[in-house]
Structures are given as C-alpha cells and as structure tokens.
Protein backbone atom coordinates (compact mmCIF):
# COMPACT_ATOMS: atom_id res chain seq x y z
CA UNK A 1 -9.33 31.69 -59.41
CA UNK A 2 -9.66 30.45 -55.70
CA UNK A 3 -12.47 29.04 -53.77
CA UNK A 4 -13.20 30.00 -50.46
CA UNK A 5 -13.29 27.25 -47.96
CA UNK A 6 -16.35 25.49 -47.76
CA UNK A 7 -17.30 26.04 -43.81
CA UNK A 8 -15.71 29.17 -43.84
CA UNK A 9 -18.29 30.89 -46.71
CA UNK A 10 -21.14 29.20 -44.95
CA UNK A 11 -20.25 31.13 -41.60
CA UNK A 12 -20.01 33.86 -43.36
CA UNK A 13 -23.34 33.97 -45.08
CA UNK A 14 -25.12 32.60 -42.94
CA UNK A 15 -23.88 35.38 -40.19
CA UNK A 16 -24.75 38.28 -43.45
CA UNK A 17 -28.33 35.99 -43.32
CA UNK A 18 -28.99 36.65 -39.71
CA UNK A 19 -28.05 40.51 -39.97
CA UNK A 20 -30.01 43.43 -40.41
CA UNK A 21 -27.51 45.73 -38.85
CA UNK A 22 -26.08 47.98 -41.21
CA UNK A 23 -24.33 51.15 -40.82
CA UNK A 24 -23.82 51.91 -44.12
CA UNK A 25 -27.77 51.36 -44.87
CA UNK A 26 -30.51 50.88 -43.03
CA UNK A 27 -33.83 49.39 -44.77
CA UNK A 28 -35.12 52.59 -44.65
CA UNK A 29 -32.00 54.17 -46.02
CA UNK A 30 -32.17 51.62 -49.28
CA UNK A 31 -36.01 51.81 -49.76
CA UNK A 32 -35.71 55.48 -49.91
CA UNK A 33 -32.64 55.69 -52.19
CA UNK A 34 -34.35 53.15 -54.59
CA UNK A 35 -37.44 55.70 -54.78
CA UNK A 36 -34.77 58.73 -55.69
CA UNK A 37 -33.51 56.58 -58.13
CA UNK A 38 -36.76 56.16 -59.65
CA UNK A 39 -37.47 60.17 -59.54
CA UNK A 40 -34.11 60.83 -60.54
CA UNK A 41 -33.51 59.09 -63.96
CA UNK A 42 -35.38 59.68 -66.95
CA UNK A 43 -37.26 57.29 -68.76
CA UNK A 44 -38.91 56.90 -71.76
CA UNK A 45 -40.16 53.49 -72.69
CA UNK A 46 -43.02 52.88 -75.97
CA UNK A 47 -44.18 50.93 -77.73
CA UNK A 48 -43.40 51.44 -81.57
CA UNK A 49 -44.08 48.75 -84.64
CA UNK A 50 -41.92 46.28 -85.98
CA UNK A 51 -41.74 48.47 -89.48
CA UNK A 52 -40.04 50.92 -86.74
CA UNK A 53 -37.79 49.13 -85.15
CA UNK A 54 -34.05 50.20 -86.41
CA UNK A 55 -32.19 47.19 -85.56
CA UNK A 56 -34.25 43.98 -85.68
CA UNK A 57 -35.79 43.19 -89.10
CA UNK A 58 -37.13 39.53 -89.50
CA UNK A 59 -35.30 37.36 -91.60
CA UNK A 60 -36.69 35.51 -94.91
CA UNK A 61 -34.19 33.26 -94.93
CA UNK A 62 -34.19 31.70 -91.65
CA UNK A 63 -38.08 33.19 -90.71
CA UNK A 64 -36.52 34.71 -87.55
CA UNK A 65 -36.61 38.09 -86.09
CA UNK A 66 -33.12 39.02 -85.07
CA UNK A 67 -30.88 41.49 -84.63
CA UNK A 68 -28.85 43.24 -87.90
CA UNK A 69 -25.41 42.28 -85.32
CA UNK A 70 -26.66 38.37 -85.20
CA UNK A 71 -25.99 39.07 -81.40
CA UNK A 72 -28.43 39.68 -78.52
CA UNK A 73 -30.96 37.46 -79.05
CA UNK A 74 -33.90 36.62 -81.60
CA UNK A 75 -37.65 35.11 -81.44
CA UNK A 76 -37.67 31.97 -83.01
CA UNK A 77 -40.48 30.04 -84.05
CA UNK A 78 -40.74 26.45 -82.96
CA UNK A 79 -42.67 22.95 -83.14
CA UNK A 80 -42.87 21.40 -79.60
CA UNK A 81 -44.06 17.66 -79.56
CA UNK A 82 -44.26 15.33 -76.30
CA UNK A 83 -46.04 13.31 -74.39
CA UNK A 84 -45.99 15.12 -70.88
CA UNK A 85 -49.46 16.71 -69.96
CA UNK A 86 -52.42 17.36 -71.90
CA UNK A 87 -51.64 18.92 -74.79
CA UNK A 88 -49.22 16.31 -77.08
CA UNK A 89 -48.04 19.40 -79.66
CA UNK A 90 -47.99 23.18 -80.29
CA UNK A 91 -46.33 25.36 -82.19
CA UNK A 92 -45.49 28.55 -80.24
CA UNK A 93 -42.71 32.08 -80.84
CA UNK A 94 -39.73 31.34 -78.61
CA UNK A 95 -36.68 33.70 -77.01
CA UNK A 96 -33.44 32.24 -78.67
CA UNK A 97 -30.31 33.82 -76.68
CA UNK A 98 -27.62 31.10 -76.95
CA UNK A 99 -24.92 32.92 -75.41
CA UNK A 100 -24.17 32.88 -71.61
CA UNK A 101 -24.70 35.93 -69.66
CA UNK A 102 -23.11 36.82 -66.06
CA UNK A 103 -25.47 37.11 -62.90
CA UNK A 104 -22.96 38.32 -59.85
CA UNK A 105 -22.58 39.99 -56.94
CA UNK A 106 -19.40 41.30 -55.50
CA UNK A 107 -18.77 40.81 -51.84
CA UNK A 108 -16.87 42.18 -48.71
CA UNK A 109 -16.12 41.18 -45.54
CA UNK A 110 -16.14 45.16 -43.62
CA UNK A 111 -15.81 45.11 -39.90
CA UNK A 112 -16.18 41.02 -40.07
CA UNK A 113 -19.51 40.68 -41.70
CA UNK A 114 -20.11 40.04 -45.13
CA UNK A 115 -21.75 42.82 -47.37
CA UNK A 116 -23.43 42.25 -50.47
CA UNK A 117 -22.64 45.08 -53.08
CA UNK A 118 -26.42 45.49 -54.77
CA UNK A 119 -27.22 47.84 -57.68
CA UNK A 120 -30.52 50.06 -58.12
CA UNK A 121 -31.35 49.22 -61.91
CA UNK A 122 -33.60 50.17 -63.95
CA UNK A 123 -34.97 47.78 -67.10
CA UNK A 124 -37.03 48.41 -69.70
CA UNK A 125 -39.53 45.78 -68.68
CA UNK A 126 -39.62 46.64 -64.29
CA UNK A 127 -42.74 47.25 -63.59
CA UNK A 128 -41.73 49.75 -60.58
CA UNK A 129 -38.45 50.98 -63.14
CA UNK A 130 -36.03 50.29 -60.52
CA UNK A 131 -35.03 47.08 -58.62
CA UNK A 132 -32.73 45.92 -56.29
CA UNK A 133 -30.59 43.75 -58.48
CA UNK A 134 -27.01 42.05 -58.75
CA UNK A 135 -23.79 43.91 -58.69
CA UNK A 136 -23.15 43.22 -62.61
CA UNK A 137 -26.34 41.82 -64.95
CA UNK A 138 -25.06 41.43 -68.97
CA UNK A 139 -25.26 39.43 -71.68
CA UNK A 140 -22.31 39.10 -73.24
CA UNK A 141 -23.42 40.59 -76.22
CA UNK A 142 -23.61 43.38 -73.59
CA UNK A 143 -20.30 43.03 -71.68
CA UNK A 144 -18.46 42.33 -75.38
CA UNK A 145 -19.87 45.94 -76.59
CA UNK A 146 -21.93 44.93 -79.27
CA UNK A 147 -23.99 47.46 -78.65
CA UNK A 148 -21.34 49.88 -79.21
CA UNK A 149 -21.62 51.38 -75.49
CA UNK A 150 -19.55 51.31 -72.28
CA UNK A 151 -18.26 47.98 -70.68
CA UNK A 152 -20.49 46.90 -67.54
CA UNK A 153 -19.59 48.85 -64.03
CA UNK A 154 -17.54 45.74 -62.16
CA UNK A 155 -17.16 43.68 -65.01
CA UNK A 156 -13.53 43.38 -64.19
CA UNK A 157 -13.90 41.21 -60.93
CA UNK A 158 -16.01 39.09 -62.70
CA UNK A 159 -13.58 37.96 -65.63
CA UNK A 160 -9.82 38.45 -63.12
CA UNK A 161 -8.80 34.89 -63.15
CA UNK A 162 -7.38 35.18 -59.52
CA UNK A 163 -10.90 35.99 -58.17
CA UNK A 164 -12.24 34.36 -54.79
CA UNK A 165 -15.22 32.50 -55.76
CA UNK A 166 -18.17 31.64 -53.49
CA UNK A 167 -20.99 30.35 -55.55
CA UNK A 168 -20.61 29.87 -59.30
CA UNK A 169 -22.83 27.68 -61.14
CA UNK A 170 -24.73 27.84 -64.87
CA UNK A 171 -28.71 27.98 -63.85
CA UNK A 172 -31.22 27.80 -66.44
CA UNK A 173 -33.88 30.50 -67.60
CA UNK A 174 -37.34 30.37 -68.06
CA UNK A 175 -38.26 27.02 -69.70
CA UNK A 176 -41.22 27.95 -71.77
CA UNK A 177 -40.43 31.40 -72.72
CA UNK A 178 -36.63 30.60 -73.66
CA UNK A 179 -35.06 28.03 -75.93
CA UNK A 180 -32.20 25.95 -73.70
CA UNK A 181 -30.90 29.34 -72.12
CA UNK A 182 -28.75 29.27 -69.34
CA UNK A 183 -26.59 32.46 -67.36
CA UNK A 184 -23.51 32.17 -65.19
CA UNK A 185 -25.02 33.17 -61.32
CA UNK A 186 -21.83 33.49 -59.17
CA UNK A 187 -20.87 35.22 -55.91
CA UNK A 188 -17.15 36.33 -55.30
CA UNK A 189 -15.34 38.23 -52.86
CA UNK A 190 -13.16 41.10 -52.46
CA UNK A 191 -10.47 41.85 -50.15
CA UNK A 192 -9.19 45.09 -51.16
CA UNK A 193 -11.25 48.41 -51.26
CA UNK A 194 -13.49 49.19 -54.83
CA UNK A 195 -14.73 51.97 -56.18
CA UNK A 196 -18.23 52.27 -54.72
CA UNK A 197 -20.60 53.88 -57.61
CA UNK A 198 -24.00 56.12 -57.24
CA UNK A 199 -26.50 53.28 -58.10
CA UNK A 200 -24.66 50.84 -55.75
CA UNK A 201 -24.79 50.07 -51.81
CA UNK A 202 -23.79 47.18 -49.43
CA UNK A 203 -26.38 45.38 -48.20
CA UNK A 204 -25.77 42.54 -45.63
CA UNK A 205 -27.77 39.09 -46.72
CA UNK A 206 -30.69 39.21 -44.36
CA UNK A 207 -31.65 43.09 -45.80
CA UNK A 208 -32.03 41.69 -48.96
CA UNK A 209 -34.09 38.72 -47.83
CA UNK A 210 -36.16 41.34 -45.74
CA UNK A 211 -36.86 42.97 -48.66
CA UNK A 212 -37.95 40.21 -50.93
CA UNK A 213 -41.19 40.31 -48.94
CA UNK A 214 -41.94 44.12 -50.66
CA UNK A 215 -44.05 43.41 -53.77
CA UNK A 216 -41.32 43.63 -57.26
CA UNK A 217 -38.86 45.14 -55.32
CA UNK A 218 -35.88 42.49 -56.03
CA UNK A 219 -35.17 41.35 -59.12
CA UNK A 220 -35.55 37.49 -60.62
CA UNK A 221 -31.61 37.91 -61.22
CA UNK A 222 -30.84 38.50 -57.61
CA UNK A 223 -33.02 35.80 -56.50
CA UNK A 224 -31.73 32.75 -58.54
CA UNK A 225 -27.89 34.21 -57.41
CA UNK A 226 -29.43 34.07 -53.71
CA UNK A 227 -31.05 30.52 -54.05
CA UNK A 228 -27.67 29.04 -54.45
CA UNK A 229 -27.11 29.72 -50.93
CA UNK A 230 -26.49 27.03 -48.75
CA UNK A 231 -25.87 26.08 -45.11
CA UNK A 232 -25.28 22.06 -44.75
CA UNK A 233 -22.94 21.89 -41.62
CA UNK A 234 -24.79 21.41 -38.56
CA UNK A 235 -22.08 23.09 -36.19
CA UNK A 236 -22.20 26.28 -38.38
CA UNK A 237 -26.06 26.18 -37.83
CA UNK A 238 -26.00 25.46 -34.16
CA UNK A 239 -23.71 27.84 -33.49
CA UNK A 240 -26.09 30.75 -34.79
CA UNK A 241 -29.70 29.44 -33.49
CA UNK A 242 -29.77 30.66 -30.38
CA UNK A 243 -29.72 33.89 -32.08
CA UNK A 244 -32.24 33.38 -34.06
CA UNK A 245 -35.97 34.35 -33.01
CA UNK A 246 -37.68 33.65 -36.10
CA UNK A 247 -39.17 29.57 -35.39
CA UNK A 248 -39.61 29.35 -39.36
CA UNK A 249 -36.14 30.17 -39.82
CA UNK A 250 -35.00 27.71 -37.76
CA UNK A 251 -37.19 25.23 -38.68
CA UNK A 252 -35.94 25.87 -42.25
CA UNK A 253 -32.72 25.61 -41.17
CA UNK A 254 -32.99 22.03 -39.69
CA UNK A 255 -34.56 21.07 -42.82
CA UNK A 256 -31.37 21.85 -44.39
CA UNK A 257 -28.76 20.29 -42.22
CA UNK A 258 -31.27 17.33 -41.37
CA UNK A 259 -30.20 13.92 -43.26
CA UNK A 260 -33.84 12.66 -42.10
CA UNK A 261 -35.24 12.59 -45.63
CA UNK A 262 -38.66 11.08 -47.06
CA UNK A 263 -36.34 10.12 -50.38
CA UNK A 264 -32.69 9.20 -50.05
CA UNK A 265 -30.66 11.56 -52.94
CA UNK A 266 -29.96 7.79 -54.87
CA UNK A 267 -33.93 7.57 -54.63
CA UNK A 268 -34.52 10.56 -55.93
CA UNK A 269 -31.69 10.03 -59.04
CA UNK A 270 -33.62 7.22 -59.85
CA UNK A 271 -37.26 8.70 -60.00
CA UNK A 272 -35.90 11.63 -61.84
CA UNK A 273 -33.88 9.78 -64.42
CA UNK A 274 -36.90 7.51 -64.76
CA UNK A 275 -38.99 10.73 -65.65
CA UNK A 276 -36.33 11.78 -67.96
CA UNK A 277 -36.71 8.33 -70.13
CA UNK A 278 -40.75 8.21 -69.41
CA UNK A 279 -41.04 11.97 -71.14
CA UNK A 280 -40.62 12.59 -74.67
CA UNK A 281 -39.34 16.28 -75.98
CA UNK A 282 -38.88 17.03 -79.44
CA UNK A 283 -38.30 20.90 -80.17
CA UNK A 284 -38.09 21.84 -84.34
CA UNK A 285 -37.03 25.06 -85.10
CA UNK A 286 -39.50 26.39 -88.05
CA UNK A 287 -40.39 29.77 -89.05
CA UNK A 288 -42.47 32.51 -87.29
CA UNK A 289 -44.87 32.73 -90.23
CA UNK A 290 -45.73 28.77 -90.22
CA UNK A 291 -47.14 28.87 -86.69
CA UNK A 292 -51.39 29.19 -87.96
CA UNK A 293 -52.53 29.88 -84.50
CA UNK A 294 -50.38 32.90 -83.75
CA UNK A 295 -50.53 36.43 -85.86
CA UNK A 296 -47.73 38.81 -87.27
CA UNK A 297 -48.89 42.00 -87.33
CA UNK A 298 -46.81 45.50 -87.10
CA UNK A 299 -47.83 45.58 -83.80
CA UNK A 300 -47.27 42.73 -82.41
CA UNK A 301 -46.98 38.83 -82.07
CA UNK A 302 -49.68 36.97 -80.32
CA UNK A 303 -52.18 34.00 -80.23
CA UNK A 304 -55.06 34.61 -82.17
CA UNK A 305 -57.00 33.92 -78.80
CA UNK A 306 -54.93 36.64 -77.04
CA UNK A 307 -53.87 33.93 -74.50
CA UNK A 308 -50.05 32.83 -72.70
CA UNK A 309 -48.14 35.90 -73.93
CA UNK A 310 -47.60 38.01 -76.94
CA UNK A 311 -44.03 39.83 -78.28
CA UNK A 312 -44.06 43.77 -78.81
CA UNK A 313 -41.31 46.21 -79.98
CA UNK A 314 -40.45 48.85 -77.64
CA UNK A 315 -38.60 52.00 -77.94
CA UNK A 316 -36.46 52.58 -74.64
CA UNK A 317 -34.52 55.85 -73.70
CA UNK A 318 -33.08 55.37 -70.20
CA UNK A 319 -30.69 57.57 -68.56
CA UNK A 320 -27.06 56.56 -67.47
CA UNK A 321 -27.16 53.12 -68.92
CA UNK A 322 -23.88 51.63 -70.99
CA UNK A 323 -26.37 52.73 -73.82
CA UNK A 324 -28.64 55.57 -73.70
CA UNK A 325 -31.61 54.38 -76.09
CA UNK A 326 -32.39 51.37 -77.98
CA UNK A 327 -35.35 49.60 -80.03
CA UNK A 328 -35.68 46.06 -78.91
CA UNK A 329 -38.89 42.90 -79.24
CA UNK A 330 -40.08 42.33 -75.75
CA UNK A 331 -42.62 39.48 -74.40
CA UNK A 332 -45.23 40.18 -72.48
CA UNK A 333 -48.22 37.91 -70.74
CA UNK A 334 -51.51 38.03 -71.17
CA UNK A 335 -52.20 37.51 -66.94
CA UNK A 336 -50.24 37.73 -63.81
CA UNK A 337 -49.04 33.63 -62.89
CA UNK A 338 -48.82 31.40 -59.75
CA UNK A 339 -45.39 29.36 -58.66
CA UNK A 340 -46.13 27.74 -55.20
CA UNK A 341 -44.48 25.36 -52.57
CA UNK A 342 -46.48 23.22 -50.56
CA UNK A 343 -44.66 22.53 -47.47
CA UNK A 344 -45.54 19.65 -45.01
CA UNK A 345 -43.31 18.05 -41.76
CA UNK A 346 -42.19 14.83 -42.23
CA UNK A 347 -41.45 13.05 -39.34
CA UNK A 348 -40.62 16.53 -37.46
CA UNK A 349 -38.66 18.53 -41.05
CA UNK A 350 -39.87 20.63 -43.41
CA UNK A 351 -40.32 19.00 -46.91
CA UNK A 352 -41.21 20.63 -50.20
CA UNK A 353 -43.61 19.01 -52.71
CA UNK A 354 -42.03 19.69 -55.88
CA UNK A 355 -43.04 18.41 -59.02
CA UNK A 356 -40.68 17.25 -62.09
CA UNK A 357 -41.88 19.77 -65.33
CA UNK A 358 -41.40 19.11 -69.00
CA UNK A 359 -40.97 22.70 -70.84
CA UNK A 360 -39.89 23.14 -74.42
CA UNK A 361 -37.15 25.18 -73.80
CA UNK A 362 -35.52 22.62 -70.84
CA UNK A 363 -31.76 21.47 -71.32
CA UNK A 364 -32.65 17.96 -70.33
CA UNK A 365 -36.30 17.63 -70.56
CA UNK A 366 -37.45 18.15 -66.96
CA UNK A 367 -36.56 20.29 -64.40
CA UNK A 368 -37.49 20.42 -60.50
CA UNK A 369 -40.47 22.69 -60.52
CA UNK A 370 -42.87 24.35 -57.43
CA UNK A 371 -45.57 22.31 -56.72
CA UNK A 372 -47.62 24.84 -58.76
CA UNK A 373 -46.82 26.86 -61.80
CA UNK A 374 -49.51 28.32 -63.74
CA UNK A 375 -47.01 31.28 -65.86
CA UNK A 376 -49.72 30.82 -68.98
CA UNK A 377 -53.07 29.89 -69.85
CA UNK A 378 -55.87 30.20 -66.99
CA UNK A 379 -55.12 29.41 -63.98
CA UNK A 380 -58.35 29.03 -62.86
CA UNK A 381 -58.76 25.92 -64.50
CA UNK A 382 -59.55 22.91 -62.38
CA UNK A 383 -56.21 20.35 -64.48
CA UNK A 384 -53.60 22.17 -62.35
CA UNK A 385 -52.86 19.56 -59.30
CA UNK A 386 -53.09 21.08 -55.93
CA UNK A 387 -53.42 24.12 -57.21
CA UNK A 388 -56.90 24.23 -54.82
CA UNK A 389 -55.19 23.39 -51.89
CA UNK A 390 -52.84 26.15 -52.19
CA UNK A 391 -55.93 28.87 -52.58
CA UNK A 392 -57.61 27.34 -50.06
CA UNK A 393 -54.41 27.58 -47.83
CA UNK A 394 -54.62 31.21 -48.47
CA UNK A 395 -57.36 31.85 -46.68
CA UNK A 396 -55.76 30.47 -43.50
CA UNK A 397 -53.04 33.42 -42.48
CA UNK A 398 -51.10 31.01 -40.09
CA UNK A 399 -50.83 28.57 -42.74
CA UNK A 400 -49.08 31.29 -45.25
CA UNK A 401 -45.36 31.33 -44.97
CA UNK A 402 -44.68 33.72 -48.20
CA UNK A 403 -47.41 35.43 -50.35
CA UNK A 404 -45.65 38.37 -52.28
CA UNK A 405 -45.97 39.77 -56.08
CA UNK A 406 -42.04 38.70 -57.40
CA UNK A 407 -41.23 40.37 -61.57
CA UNK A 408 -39.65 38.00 -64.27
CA UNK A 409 -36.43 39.59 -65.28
CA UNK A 410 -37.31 43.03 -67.10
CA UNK A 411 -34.88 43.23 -69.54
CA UNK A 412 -36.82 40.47 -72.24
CA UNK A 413 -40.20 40.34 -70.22
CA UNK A 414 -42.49 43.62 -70.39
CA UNK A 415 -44.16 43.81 -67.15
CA UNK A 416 -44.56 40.33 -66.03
CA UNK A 417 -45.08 39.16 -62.24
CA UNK A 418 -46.19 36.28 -60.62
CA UNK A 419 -47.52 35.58 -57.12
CA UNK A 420 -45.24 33.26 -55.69
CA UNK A 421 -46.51 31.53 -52.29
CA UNK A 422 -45.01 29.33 -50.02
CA UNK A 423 -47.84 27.51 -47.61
CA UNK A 424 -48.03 24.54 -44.85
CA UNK A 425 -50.18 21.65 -44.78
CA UNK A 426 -51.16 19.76 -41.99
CA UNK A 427 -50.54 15.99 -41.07
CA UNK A 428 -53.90 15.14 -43.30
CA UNK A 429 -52.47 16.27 -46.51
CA UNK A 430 -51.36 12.81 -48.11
CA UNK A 431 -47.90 11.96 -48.88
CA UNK A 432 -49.66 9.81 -51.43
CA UNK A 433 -48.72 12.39 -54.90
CA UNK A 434 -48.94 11.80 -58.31
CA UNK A 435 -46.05 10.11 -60.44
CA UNK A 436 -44.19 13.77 -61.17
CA UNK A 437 -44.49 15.32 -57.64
CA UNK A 438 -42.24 14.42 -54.49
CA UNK A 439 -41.07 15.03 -51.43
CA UNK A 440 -37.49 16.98 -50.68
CA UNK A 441 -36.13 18.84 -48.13
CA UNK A 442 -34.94 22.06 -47.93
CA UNK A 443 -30.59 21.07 -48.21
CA UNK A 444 -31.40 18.25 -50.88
CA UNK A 445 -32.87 21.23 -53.17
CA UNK A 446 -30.16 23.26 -52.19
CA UNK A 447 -27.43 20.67 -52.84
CA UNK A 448 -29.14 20.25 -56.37
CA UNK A 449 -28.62 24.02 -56.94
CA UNK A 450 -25.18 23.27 -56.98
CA UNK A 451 -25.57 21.50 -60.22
CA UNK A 452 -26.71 22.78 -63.67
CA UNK A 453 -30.49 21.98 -65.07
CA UNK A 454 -32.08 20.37 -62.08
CA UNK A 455 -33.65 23.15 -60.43
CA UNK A 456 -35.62 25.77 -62.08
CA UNK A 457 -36.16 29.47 -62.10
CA UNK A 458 -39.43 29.94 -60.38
CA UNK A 459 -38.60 26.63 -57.78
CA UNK A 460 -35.09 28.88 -57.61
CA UNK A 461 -36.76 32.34 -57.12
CA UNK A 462 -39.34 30.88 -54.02
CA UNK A 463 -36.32 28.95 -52.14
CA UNK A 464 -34.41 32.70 -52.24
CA UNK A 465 -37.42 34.22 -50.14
CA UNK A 466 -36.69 31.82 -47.07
C-alpha cells in the first residue's frame, strides 16, 4: 500500500472539485441514467412479520434478534444512563453491527483530471430506489459471502495491498441508532484501465457535489467518503481561485487554509477532553423484552407512544444484486429530522458553530455534532438551542447557503431523511454559546476528519455539500 503525496492529491481533487466538464457524462447524462436504472430493475420490497422472517429469529438466551449466521447485524436492547441533557436514563432497541464495513471509491486520473468511479444502487431502504453511491458499499459479512452470494463488483482494489491510497480513515455511524459502529471510508487510485460495469460511471468531484443539492439523490455513504476531503495548502488554493466564480466557494476555501482561528486546535483539545470527563455514559446491554416502554409485536418494534423510530421486517427482492432476495429487520422514524450549521465570519473567515453531543452508541462519549440535530423526538420543541435561529434564517433566502432533503443510509434505515441546512448569521449573533457549542473553521473540522470518533455522521454529511 502507497500513499499519494500529500500536495499532489490535494491538486488533484481540488482540480476534480472545480470541474463540471465531463465527456464521459454530463449532469444530464447521469441524472437520466439514474432514472433508467430506477425503471429498469425490478423491485419488490414488503413488509412481512417477524413470525415470517426466514433468517432472523430472536434469541431467548441472549434476548436479541439476530441472524441464524451470528453475522450481519442484530437489534439489541440496551440501558443508557448519563448525565448529558435532559433526560438522565432510557432504555431504548439498538443496531449492533460490530464488524467493519468498506465505504470506497475507486479513482482515475483520464486526460489529467481525476474521475470518481460512482455506482447507481439501489437499497432496500432509498426512498427514490436508486442513489448515487460509492464505487464498493459492504459489510463484511457481505464482502466475506455470508450471505452465500457473489463477492462485491471492485472489491479487489479495495483489499490489493499495493493499492494507492488517498483518504482512508475509520468514521463512525449513527450514534443513537447504532451501538459503537464504525466503517472503513477510503479513496484510492488507479493507474491502469478497469473493467467499467453497467451501474457504474466516472464522475469528476464537482458533479457529485452539484448533485448533492437534488433532494436524496446521493447517498449518506458517499457523503461521509467526500467529507474527508481536504485542501490545507494555501498555494494549491491560490493557484485555482481565480477560476473560481462561486464567492461562497472561495470564501469556504479561505476558511480552510486560514490559520486565523477563534480557538487554537490545543484550545479546542482541551474543551473537548474537558467535555469528555464532565459527561457520564454508561451503555448495559439487556434484553429486548425488559425495555417497558417499547412493544414486541409480530409487526413490529416501537415506543408505545409511536415516537423516535420503530424496527420492521421487510421482505426485499431486488434485481442484479450479489443476492437476489432476502428477509431482513429494518428501522424506521417516526418524522423527517433537522442537522444544521450555523455559520458566522470571524474576524473576516467562515466559522462553524458546532456543538459537542453525547449519544449512546458514541466510541468515546461525544462527538463533534451540527449546531442542530433533532433525528428523534419533536423538533418543534422549544429545548433544542438555536434551533429558532436556524428557522428563522430560513426565511431569509440570502442567508441560506444549503437547504436540501439528504437519506440516512438505506440499507438498515427504511425511508429516513433529514433536512440538512447550512445558514449565515450576521455580526449580532453572539459568539457568547453555551458550554457544548464552539466555534471552528472549516480546515480545523476537516483536519479532525482525519482522525477516528471526533466528527460525526450528520456534522460529516453537511461539510460534504460545500
């Protein structure tokens, strides 16, 4: 395994970035082949009950509902105690999928621009069947054959140990729907030709970012590969900006390369670490059955107030996958969520407000969250900080930077999407913030990213839109 050269990958994406010449695909080209791909596979996905499902039985012993391979995952019950927020313990149904899967895209330098090789996939949980998503996307449950199918398309480049390596990093899942699950996200390159398949096309880096502002379009796996993404050398930088006509874009790029901070990175070790020993986090595995405010019916699993999410078995039959048709548990939420950035210029650079969460399924009790993320409950509540200044930023158009509908990953999550918003205050917004919010700038989250359980999945998912 090699790594690319630092400066050398950063020209290089950050050229892809500025590009929306293609001549392998236009924007038109891939929206239209995404549609066919939608019309042309068949697929069948229902909901069955439990006492139906062929594969997964919950088991007496452990009070678990699993898989008869012990592989995949299961849904766990668990006892969450802390003292972070309002509520000091629950009891809640969790996704338990210790194993690490593989997020990656393959890429090519063709004519001297990089391409990103993106597949049009369908999961059982897409709410539009088809999204643009990473070259390979397994478990390794999957990409071991547990399932008794074909390996992964690409899954080769991924494991050759003398693969050119751009990006590779473990990043965390969802912290309240998952128990401590992390994936591999990683970005390589080729230098030979590949086998292009049917569900596969190059993109170049700024088609994919044009298309993140389509509503559930790209996938949450493509995003969190994306996020890790970074452009810290100011030559690279100024060397491009004069191309660049987009004055958020280069704003955004000055907040990376800019060492003009609010918080040094030794100031912000310090007030995270001092979060870390302020919050408590206990997590108790118990049974599914000893959890009194949520029901087990053949149906499904869900609060008895039909609120945050519920868990329902599904019968899927979907057309040139690695497996044709499969039973499997899937979670779906009770409403549509919020993750937001509030954005403000500090001294002349674009800062992020970002807030350090506790969720019971965190590595290392908190994580770097958006400044708002309401993904259960109602949001409409008036305990979610600046949560009203980010509505009442929507109704200001020039002072909305992002404002699309973005899925959770649809393979474990039924038909789950969240607004996710980016929006500016102005010079009267306080830098005054509560004890778990601060101020950091676009390259210290980046430079983060580089490191496991800092940043998390919906902070990840809004950086990848910029």
């Amino acid at each position: 395994m090699s790594y690319l050269e630092i400066n050398k990958k950063m020209h290089y994406f950050l050229e892809s970035d500025l590009s929306l010449e293609n001549p392998f695909n236009s924007i038109p080209d891939i929206l239209l082949w995404l549609q066919e791909s939608k019309q042309s596979n068949h697929v069948i996905i229902n909901e069955i009950k439990f006492s139906e499902m062929k594969q997964w039985f919950f088991d007496q012993s452990s009070g678990n509902y699993r898989h008869i391979s012990g592989g995949f995952f299961s849904i766990d019950g668990i006892e969450v105690k802390t003292n972070y927020g309002s509520v000091p313990a629950w009891k809640q149904p969790i996704i338990n999928q210790p194993e690490l899967g593989i997020l990656g895209i393959v890429t090519k330098k063709i004519d001297g621009k990089l391409y990103f090789l993106m597949q049009a996939k369908i999961e059982p949980g897409n709410i539009n069947t088809v999204q643009l998503s990473p070259t390979l996307q397994a478990t390794k449950s999957n990409y071991t054959q547990k399932h008794k199918g074909k390996k992964p398309l690409y899954l080769e480049y991924f494991l050759d140990t003398q693969k050119i390596v751009l990006f590779d990093q473990l990043q965390s899942e969802q912290g309240a729907r998952f128990l401590q699950k992390r994936n591999r996200n990683i970005i390589i390159q080729v230098n030979s030709d590949i086998p292009i398949y049917e569900n596969y096309r190059w993109l170049t880096l700024g088609q994919i970012k044009a298309l993140l502002k389509y509503d559930n379009l790209v996938n949450m796996d493509t995003r969190t590969i994306l996020s890790g993404i970074r452009y810290c050398n100011r030559n690279i930088v100024n060397q491009f900006i004069s191309s660049v006509s987009d004055q958020f874009k280069i704003d955004m790029l000055y907040s990376e390369i800019s060492t003009n901070t609010y918080i040094s990175m030794d100031g912000f070790i310090a007030w995270f670490t001092e979060l870390k020993s302020l919050f408590d986090l206990s997590v108790s595995k118990i049974r599914l059955d000893d959890i009194p405010e949520w029901q087990l019916t053949d149906d499904k699993i869900h609060h008895i107030e039909n609120k945050f999410f519920e868990v329902i078995p599904v019968k899927v039959q979907i057309e040139k996958r690695e497996v044709l048709s499969w039973d499997q548990p899937m979670v779906r939420p009770c409403q549509q969520g919020i993750c937001a950035f509030i954005i403000k210029k500090i001294d002349g650079i674009y800062h992020f407000l970002v807030q350090a969460k506790v969720e019971c399924g965190n590595f290392d009790i908190v994580e770097i969250a958006p400044t708002v993320q309401c993904l259960t409950g109602s949001y409409k509540s008036g305990n979610v900080y600046f949560l009203k200044d980010v509505l009442d930023a929507l109704k200001n158009p020039q002072k909305v930077k992002f404002n699309t509908i973005q899925s959770e990953e649809g393979g474990r999550f039924f038909r789950e999407s969240n607004r996710n918003i980016i929006v500016e205050v102005g010079d009267k917004f306080s830098l005054d913030v509560p004890i778990n919010f601060n101020w950091l700038s676009m390259g210290q989250l980046k430079n983060l990213i580089r490191f496991n359980n800092y940043v998390n999945i919906q902070a990840r998912s809004l950086l990848s839109l910029i």
